[in-house]
Structure formats: C-alpha cells, structure tokens
Protein backbone atom coordinates (compact mmCIF):
# COMPACT_ATOMS: atom_id res chain seq x y z
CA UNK A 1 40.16 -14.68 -9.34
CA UNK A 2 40.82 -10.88 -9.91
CA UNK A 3 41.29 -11.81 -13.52
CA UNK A 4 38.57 -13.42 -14.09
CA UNK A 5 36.46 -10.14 -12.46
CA UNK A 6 38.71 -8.15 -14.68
CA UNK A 7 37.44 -9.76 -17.09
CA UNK A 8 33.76 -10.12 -15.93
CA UNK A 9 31.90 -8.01 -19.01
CA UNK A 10 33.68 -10.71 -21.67
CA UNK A 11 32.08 -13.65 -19.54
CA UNK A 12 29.06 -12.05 -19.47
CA UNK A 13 28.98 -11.23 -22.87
CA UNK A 14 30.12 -14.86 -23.44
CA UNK A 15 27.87 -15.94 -21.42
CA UNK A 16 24.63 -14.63 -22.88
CA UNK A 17 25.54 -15.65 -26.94
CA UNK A 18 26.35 -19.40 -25.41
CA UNK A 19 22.75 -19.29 -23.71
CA UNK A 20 20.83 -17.14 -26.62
CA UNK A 21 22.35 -20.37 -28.61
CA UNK A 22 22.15 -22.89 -26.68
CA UNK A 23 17.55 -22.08 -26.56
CA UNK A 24 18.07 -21.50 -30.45
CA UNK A 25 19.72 -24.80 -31.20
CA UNK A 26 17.22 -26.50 -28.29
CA UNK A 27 14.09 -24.64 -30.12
CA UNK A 28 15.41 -24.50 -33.90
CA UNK A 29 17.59 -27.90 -34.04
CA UNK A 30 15.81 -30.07 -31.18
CA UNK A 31 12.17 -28.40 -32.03
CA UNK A 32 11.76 -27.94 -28.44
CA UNK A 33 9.11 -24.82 -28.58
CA UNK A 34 8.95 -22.15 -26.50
CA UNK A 35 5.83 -20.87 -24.22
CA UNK A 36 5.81 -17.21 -23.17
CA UNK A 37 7.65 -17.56 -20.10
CA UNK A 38 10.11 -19.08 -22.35
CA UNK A 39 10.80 -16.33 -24.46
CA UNK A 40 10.65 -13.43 -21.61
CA UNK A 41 13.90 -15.30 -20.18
CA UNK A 42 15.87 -14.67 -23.40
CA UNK A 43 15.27 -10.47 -23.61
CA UNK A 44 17.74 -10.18 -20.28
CA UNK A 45 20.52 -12.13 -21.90
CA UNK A 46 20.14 -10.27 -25.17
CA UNK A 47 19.87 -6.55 -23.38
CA UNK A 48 23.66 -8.07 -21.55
CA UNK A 49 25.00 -8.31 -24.71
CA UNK A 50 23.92 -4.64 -25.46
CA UNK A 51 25.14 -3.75 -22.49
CA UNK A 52 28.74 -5.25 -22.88
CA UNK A 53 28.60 -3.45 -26.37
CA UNK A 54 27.83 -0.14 -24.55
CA UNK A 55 30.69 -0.66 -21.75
CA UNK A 56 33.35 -1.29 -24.78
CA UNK A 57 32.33 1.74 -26.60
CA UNK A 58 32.83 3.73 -23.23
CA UNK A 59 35.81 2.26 -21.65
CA UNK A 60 36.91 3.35 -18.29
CA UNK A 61 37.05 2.24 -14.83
CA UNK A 62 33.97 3.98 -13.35
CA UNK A 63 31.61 2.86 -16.31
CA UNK A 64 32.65 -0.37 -16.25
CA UNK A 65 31.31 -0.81 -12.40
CA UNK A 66 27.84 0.64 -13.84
CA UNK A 67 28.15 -1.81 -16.85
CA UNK A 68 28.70 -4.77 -14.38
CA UNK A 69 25.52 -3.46 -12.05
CA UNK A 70 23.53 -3.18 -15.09
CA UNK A 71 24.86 -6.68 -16.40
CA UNK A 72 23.86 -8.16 -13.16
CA UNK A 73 20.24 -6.42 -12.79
CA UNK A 74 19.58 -8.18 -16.16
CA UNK A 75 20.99 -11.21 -14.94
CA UNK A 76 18.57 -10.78 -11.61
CA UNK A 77 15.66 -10.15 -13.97
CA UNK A 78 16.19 -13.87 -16.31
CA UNK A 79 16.77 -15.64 -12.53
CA UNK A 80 12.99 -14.53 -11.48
CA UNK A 81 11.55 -15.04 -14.21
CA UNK A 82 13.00 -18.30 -14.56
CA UNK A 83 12.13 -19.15 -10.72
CA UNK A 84 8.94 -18.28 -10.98
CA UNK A 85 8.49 -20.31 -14.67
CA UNK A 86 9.78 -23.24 -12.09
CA UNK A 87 6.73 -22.57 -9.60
CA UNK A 88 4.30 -22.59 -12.54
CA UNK A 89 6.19 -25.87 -14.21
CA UNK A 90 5.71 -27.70 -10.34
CA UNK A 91 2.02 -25.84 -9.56
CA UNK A 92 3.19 -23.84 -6.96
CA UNK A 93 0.96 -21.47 -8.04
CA UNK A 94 -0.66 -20.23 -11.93
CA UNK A 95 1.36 -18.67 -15.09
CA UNK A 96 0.00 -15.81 -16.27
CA UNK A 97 -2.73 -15.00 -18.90
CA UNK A 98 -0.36 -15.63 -21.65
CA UNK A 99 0.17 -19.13 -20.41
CA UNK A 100 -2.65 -20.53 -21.13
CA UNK A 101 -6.34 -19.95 -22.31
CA UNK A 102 -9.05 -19.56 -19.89
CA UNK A 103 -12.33 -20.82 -21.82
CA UNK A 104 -14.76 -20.38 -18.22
CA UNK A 105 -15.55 -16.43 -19.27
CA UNK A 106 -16.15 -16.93 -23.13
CA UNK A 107 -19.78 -16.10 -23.50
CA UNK A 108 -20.39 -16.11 -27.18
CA UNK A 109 -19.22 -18.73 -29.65
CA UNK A 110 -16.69 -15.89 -31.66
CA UNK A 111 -15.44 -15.11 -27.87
CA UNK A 112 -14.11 -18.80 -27.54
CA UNK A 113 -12.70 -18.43 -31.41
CA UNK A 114 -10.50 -15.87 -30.07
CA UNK A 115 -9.50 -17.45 -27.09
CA UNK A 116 -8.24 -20.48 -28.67
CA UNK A 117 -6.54 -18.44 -31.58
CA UNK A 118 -4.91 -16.24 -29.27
CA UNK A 119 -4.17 -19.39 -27.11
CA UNK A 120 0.10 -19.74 -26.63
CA UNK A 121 0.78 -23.08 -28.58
CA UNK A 122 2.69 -23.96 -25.09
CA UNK A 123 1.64 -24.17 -21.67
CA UNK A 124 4.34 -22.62 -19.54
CA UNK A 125 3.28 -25.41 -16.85
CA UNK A 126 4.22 -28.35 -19.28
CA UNK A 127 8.09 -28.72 -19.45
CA UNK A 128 9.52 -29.36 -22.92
CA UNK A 129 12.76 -30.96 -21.47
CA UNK A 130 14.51 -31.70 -18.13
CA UNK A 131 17.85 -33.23 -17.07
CA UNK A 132 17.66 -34.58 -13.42
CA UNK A 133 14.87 -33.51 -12.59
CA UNK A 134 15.17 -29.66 -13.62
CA UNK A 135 13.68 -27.99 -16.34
CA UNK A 136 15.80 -25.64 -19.09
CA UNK A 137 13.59 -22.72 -16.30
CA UNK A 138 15.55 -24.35 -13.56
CA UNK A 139 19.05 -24.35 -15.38
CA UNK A 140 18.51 -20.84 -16.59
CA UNK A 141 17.40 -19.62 -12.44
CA UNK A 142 20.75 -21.73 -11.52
CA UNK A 143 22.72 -19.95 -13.85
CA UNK A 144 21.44 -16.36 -13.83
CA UNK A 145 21.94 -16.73 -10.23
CA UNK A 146 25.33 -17.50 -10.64
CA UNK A 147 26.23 -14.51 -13.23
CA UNK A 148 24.22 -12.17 -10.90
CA UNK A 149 26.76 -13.50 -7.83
CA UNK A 150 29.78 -13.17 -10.24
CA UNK A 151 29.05 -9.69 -11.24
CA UNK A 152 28.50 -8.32 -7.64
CA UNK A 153 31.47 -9.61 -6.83
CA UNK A 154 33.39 -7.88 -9.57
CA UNK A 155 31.58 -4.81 -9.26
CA UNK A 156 32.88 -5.24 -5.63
CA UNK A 157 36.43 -6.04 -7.01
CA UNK A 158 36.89 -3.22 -8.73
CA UNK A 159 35.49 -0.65 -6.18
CA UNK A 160 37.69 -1.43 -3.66
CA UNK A 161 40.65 -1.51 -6.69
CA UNK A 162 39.55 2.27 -7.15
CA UNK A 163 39.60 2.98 -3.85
C-alpha cells in the first residue's frame, strides 16, 4: 500500500484526466449535456491536475504532503458539490438559481424574455444518465470521496515516514 501512497499525486493526476474525459466523451460523444451543477464538478478535478503539475515542479518531501492536502481539499470540494447535485436530482431540497428559471417574479413581458434566455438548457434536477440507480452526481460523490480518503491517508503515510 505504501507504494501506491508514494505514488498518490500520479493517481490523482490520473485520476482527474480519466474523469475530465470520461464527462467529455459522455457530453461530446454520448451528447449527454451538462446543467450548471454539472460543470462546477469538473473545475476541482482540473485545479488537481494543476496542482500535481505544481508538486512536480517543486519536488520534495514536505511539499508533496501540502500537494496531497491540497489534492484532497479539491477532491472534498467535487464530493459536495456532487452530493448536494444528488439532493437536488432526488428533491431533497432546490438547485440553485442557475438551475433553473423562476418565471413567478417576471413582471414585464422583456423580464420573462430574459429569464428564459438566461434559462440553463438543463435542469440540474433532471438526470441525463444513471447506472443502478445513481446518477454520473452520485458516481462522481462516490469517487471524490474515495480520492479525498486516499489522499489523507497518504498525506498520513508520509508524515509519519518523515517523522
């Protein structure tokens, strides 16, 4: 297992250009579009991948530990999002503004023109695709939980290593 944590920034990195194409391929190749919850899961995996390219550039043992912390943070940040993207998919409770248009407040006729151009071509409550019963929001909470578990426990690896 210690390789693997030795390792942890390269799965990471892996980890986030698999996923990054994985919702390209799903949204380019399977035309399975995006709402605005959607896309805010994606910026976390991207800023890993920055990350990893930071800890290479400034390789030591002490960095890497605040690479791993800041790799799991971002990791932390996709899981939420993408648990509460699952609440708004099963109604637990309403998306945000950008989810979806709310015409009750439009009071003038160019008021309702804006909401509906302005309106996100996808609800964030209607789920594009699902295996078993969970959503690509579900998958990506499952698996940004994981990474953020994996990454504590590395960061924990190698502090007791430079101990």
């Amino acid at each position: 297992m210690s390789y693997l944590f030795k390792h942890s920034l390269w799965i990471a990195l892996f980890a986030s250009i698999g996923t990054l194409g994985t919702v390209f391929v799903a949204e380019y190749g399977f035309l399975l579009k995006p709402c605005v919850l959607c896309v805010y899961q994606r910026w976390p995996y991207a800023a890993v991948i920055a990350i990893v390219i930071l800890a290479l550039i400034f390789r030591n043992s002490l960095s890497r530990i605040y690479f791993q912390g800041a790799a799991a943070i971002a990791f932390a940040v996709t899981s939420g999002v993408g648990a509460y993207h699952v609440g708004v998919e099963k109604g637990w409770w309403l998306g945000s503004a950008e989810c979806s248009a709310d015409t009750s407040a439009s009071l003038s006729l160019q008021d309702l023109r804006a909401q509906i151009m302005s309106a996100p071509l996808v609800k964030c409550n209607e789920v594009a695709w699902e295996l078993f019963g969970i959503s690509m929001a579900g998958y990506n909470f499952l698996f940004a939980a994981v990474m953020v578990i994996f990454m504590i426990a590395a960061m924990w690896q190698n502090l007791t290593e430079a101990k």
